[in-house]
Protein backbone atom coordinates (compact mmCIF):
# COMPACT_ATOMS: atom_id res chain seq x y z
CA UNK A 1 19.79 -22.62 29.37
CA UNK A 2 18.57 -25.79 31.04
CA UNK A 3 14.94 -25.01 30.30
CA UNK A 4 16.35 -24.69 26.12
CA UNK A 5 18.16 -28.28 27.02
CA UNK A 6 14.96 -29.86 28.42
CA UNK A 7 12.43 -28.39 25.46
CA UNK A 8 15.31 -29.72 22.95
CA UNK A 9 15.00 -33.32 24.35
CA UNK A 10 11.43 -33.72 24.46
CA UNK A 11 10.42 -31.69 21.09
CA UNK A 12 11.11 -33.10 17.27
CA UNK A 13 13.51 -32.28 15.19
CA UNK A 14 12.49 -29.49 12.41
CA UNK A 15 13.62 -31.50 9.42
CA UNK A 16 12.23 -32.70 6.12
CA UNK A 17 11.03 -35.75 5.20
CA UNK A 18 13.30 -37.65 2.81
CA UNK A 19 12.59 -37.75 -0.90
CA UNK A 20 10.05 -40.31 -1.83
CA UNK A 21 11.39 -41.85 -5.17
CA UNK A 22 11.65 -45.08 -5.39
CA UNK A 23 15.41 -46.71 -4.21
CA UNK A 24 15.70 -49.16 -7.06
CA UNK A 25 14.51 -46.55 -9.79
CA UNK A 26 17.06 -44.29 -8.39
CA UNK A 27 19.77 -46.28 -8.63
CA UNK A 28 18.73 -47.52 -12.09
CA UNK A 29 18.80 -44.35 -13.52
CA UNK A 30 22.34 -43.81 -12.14
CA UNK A 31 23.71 -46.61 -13.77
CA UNK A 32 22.47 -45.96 -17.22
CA UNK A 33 23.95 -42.52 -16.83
CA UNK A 34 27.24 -44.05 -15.73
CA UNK A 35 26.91 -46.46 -18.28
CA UNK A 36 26.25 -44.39 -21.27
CA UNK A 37 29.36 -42.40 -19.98
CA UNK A 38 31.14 -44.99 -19.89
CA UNK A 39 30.45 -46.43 -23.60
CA UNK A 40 30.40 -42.89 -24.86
CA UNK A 41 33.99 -41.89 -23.18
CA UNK A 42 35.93 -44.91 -21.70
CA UNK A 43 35.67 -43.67 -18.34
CA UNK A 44 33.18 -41.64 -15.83
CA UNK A 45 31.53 -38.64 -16.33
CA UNK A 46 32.86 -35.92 -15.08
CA UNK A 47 30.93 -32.64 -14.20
CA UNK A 48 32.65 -28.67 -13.24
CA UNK A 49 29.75 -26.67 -12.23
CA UNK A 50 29.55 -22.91 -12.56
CA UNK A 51 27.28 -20.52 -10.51
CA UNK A 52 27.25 -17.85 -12.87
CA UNK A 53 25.08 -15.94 -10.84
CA UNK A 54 21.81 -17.62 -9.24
CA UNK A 55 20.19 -17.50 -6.06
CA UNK A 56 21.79 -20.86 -5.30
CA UNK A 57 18.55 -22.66 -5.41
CA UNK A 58 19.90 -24.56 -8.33
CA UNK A 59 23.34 -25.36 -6.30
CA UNK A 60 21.41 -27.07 -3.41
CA UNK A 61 19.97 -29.19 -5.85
CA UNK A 62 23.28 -30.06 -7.85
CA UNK A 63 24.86 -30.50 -4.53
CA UNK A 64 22.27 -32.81 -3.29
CA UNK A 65 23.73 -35.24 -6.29
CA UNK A 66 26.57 -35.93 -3.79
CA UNK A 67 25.01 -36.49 -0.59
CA UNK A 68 24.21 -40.01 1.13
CA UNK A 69 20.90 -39.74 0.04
CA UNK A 70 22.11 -39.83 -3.97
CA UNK A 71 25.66 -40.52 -3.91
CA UNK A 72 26.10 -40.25 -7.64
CA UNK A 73 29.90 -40.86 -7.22
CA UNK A 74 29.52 -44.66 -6.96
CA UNK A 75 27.51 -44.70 -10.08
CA UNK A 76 30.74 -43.08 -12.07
CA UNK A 77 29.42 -39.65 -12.17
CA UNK A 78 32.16 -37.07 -10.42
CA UNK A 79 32.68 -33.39 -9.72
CA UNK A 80 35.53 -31.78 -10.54
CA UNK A 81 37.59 -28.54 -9.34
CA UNK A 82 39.29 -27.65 -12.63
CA UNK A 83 37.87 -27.40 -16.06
CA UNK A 84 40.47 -28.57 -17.59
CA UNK A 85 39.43 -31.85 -16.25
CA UNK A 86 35.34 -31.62 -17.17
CA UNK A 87 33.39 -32.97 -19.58
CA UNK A 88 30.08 -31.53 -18.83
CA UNK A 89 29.95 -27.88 -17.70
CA UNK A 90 27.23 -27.51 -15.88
CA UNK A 91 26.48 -23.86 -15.34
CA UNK A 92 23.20 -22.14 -13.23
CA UNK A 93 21.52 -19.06 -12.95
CA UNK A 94 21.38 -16.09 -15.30
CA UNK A 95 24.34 -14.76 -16.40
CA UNK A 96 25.50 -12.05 -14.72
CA UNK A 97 27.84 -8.88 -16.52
CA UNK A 98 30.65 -10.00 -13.34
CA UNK A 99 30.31 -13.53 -14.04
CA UNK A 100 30.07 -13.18 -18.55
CA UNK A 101 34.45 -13.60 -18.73
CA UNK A 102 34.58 -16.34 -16.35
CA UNK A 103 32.19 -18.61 -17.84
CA UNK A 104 33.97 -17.81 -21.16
CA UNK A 105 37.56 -18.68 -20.01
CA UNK A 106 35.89 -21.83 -18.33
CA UNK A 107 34.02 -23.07 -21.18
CA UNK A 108 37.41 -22.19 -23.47
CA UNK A 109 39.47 -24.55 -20.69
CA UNK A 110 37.33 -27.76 -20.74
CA UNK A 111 38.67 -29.98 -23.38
CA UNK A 112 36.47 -31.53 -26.01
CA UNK A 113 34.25 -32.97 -26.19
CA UNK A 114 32.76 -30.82 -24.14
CA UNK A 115 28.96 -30.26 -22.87
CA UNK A 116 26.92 -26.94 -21.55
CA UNK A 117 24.22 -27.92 -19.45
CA UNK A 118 21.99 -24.89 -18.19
CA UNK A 119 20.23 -26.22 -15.02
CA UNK A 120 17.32 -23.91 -14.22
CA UNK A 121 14.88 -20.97 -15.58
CA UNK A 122 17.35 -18.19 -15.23
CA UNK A 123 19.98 -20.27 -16.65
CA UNK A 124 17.75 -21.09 -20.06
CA UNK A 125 16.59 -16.70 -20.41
CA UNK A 126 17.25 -15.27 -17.05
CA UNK A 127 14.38 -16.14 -15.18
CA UNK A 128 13.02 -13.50 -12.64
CA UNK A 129 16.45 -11.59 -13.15
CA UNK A 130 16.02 -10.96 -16.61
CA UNK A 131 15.88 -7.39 -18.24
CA UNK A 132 18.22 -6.11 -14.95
CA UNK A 133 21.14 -4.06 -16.17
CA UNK A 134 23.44 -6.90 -14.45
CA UNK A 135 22.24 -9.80 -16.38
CA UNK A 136 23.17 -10.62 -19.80
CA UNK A 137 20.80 -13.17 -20.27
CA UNK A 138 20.45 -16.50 -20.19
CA UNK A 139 23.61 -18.79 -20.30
CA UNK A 140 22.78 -19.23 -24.01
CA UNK A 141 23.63 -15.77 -24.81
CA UNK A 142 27.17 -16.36 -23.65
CA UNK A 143 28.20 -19.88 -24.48
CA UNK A 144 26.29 -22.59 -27.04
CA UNK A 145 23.98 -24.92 -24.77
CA UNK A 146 23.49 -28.42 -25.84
CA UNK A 147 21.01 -29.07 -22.94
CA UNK A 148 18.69 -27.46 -21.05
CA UNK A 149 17.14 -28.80 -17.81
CA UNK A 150 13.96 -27.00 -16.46
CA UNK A 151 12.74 -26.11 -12.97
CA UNK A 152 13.21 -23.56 -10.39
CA UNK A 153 15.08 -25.51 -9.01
CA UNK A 154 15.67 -29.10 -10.92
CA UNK A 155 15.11 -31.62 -8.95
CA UNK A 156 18.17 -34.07 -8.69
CA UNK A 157 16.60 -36.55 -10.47
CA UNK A 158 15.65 -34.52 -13.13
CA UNK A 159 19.38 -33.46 -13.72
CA UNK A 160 20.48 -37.18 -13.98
CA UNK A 161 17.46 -37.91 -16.40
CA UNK A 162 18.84 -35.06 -18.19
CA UNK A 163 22.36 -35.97 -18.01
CA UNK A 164 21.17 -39.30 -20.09
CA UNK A 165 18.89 -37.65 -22.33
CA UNK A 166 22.46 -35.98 -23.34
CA UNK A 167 24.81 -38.77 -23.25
CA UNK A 168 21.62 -40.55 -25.52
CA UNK A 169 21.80 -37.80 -28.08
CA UNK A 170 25.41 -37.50 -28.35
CA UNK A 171 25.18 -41.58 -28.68
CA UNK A 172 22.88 -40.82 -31.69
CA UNK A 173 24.77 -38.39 -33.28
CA UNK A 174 21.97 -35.40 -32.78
CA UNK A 175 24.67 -33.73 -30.43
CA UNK A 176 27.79 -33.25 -31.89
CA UNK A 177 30.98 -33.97 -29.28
């Protein structure tokens, strides 16, 4: 034990390096997306996500939205626990033949206007999963997708690009609410 205490002090930690984009293009980005939520619905955006049957590649990503590093929340952009409360429904992953009912009661609870975001390969045709007799496909096969968000996995900023790229649209009138 004391010889595990001693190599502990004197060795570095095994961590990452933080991510290198720029602070003030960051937070820039951010603000348009909480802006264009704003002017498009009164208020912030808010997000329910739905793992509807990844490897959770995708999740550390969406989850990294809320850490220190990101901290989308004080831009106006907030997770929620119930549907009923979303307007974006972010879902990941393929869809899986367990997971096909739940994404279709939670897509029939969020109120509209309402959003599908896929986030991911397996969530646009089921990725590396696809053709397995659990998968039904891609989360297009199960509920209508306004937006789809490449990468295995999306990088956060990609999925806030995205997000405005979709708030843009439905500005525009290309995506109906």
């Amino acid at each position: 034990m004391r010889k595990l205490l001693f190599q502990s002090l004197f060795r570095q930690p095994f961590t990452e390096q933080a991510p290198s984009p720029d602070e003030a293009a960051l937070s820039e980005l951010a603000t348009a997306v909480g802006r264009a939520a704003r002017r498009r619905l009164g208020r912030s955006l808010s997000i329910r996500e739905v793992d509807a049957g990844s490897c959770n590649g995708c999740e550390l990503e969406i989850h990294a939205l809320n850490n220190a590093y990101y901290d989308v929340e004080r831009f106006g952009l907030r997770f929620v626990a119930s549907p009923r409360h979303a307007d974006v429904l972010m879902v990941t992953g393929p869809v899986t033949q367990n997971m096909r009912a739940a994404l279709e009661r939670t897509y029939q609870a969020v109120p509209d206007p309402k959003w599908v975001v896929a986030i991911g390969d397996c969530a646009r045709d089921g990725g590396c999963f696809a053709g397995s007799y659990a998968v039904v496909g891609g989360v297009g096969a199960v509920v209508p997708v306004d937006l789809h968000i490449p990468g295995c996995p999306p990088t956060p900023t990609a999925m806030l690009k995205g997000l405005l790229a979709l708030l843009e649209r439905v500005d525009n009138g290309s995506v109906t609410p």
